[in-house]
C-alpha atoms as a PDB file:
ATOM      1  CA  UNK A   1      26.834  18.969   0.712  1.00  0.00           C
ATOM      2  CA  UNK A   2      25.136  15.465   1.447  1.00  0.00           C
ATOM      3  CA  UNK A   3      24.331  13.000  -0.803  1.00  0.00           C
ATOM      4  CA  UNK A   4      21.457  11.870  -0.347  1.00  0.00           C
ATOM      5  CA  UNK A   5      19.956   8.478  -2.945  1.00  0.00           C
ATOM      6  CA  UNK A   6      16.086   8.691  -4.570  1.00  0.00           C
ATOM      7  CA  UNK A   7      14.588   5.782  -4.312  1.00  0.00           C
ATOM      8  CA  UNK A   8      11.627   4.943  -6.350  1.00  0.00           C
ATOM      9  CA  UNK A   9       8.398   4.410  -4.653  1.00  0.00           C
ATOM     10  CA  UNK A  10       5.517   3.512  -6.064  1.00  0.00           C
ATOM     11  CA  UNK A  11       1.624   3.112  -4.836  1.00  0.00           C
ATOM     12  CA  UNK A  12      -0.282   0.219  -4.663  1.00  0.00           C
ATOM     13  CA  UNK A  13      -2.730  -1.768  -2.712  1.00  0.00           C
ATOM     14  CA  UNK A  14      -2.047  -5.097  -1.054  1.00  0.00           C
ATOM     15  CA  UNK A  15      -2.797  -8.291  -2.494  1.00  0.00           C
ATOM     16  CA  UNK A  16      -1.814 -10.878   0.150  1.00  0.00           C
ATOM     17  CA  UNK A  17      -0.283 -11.260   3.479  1.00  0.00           C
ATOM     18  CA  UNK A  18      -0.026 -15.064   4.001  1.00  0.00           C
ATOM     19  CA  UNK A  19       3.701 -14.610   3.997  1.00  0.00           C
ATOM     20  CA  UNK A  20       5.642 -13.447   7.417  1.00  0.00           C
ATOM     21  CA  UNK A  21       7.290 -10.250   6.829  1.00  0.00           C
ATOM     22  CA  UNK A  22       6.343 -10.264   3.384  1.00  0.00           C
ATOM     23  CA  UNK A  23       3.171  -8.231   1.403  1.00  0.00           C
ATOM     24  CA  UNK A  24       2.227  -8.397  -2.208  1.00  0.00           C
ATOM     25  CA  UNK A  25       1.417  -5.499  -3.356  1.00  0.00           C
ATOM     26  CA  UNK A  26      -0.732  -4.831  -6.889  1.00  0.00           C
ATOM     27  CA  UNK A  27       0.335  -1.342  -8.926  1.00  0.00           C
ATOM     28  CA  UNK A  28      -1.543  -0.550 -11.800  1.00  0.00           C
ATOM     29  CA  UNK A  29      -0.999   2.199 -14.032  1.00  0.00           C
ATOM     30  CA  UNK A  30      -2.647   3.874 -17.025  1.00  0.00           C
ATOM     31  CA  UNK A  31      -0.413   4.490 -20.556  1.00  0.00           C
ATOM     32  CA  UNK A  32      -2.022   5.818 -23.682  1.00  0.00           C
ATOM     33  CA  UNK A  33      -1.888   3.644 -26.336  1.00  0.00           C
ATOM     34  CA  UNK A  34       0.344   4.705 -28.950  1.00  0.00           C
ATOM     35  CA  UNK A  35      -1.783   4.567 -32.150  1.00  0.00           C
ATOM     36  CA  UNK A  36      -5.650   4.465 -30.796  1.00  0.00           C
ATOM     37  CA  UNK A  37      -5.069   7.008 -28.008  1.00  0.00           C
ATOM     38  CA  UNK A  38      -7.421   5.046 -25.601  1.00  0.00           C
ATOM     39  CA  UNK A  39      -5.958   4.247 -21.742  1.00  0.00           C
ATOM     40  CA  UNK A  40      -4.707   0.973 -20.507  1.00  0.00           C
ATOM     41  CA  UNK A  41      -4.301  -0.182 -17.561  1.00  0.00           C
ATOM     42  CA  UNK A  42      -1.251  -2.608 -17.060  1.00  0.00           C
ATOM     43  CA  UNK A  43      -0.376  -4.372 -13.570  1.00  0.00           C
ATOM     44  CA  UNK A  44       2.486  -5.597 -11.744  1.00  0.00           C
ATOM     45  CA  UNK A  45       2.754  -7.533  -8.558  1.00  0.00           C
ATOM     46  CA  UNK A  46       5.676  -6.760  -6.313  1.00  0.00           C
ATOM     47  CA  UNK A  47       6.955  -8.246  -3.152  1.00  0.00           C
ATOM     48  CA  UNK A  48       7.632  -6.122  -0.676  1.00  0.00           C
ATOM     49  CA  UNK A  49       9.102  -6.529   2.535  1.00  0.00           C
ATOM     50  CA  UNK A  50       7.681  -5.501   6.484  1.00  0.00           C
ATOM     51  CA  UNK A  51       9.239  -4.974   9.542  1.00  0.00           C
ATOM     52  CA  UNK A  52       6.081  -5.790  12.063  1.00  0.00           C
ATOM     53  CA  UNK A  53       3.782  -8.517  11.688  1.00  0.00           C
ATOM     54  CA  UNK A  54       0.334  -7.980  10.797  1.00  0.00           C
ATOM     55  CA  UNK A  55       0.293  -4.330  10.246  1.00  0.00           C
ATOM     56  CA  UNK A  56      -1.019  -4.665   6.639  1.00  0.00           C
ATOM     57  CA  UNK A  57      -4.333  -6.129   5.373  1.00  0.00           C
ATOM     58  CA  UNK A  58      -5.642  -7.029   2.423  1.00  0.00           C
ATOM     59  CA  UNK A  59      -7.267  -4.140   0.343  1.00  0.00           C
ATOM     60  CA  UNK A  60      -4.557  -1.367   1.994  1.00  0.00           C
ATOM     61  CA  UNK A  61      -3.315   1.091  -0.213  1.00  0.00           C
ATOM     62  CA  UNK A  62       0.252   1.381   0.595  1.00  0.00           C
ATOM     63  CA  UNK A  63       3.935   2.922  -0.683  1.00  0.00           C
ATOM     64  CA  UNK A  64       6.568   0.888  -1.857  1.00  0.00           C
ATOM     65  CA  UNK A  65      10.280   1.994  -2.190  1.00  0.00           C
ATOM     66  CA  UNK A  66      13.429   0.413  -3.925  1.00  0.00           C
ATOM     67  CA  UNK A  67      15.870  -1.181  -2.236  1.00  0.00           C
ATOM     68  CA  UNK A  68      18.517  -3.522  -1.882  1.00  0.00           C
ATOM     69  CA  UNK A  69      17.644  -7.065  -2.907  1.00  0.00           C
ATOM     70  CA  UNK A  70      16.760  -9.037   0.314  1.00  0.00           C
ATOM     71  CA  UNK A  71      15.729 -12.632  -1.474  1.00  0.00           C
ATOM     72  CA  UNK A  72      15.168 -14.035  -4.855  1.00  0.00           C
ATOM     73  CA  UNK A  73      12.082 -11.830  -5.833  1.00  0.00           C
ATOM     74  CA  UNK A  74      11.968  -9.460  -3.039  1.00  0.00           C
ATOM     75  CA  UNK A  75      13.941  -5.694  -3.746  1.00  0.00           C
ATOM     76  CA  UNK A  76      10.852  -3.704  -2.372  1.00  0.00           C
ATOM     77  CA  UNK A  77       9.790  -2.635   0.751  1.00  0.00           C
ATOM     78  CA  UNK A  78       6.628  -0.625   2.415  1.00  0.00           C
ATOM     79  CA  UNK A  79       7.409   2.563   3.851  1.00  0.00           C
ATOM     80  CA  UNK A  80       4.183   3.959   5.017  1.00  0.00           C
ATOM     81  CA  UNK A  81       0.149   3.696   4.826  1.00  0.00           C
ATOM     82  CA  UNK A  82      -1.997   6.153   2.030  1.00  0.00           C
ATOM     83  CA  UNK A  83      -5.220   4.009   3.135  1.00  0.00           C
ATOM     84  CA  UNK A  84      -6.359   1.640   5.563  1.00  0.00           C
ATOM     85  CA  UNK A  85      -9.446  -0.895   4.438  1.00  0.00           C
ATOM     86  CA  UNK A  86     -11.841  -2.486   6.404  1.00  0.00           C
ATOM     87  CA  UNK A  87     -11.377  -6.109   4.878  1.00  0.00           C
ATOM     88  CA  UNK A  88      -8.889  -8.234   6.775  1.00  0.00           C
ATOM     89  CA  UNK A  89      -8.447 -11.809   7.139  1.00  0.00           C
END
């Protein structure tokens, strides 16, 4: 029997790339509002990390996984590419 850990991952499209080996990434999701029933949409930035240089623009849809901490506000990092834009800096 292996044991195998599920990691949460999470879409979301990338915000900025200024940093090296870092990506900040922009998820947004939809919750019903408890008493008026209408849809919000609440958004979180998340810093996640990247093994090559470059590889991600800005505008890229991308998924995020959990992981270990690796610096002060950086526990996330990109595992593959839903969507490739054609903005870059």
């Amino acid at each position: 029997m292996t044991t195998e850990k599920l990691h949460r991952t999470l879409n979301g499209k990338v915000t900025s790339d200024k940093m090296t080996k870092t990506v900040t990434v922009l998820v947004e999701r939809k919750l019903k509002h408890p008493l008026y029933g209408k849809y919000i949409v609440r958004s979180k930035k998340y810093h996640a990390h990247v093994d090559e240089d470059g590889q991600y623009g800005i505008g890229d849809s991308v998924i995020i996984e959990e992981c270990k901490p690796i610096s002060k506000t950086k526990a996330w990092k990109v595992v593959g590419l839903l969507n490739k834009s054609g903005i870059h800096s």
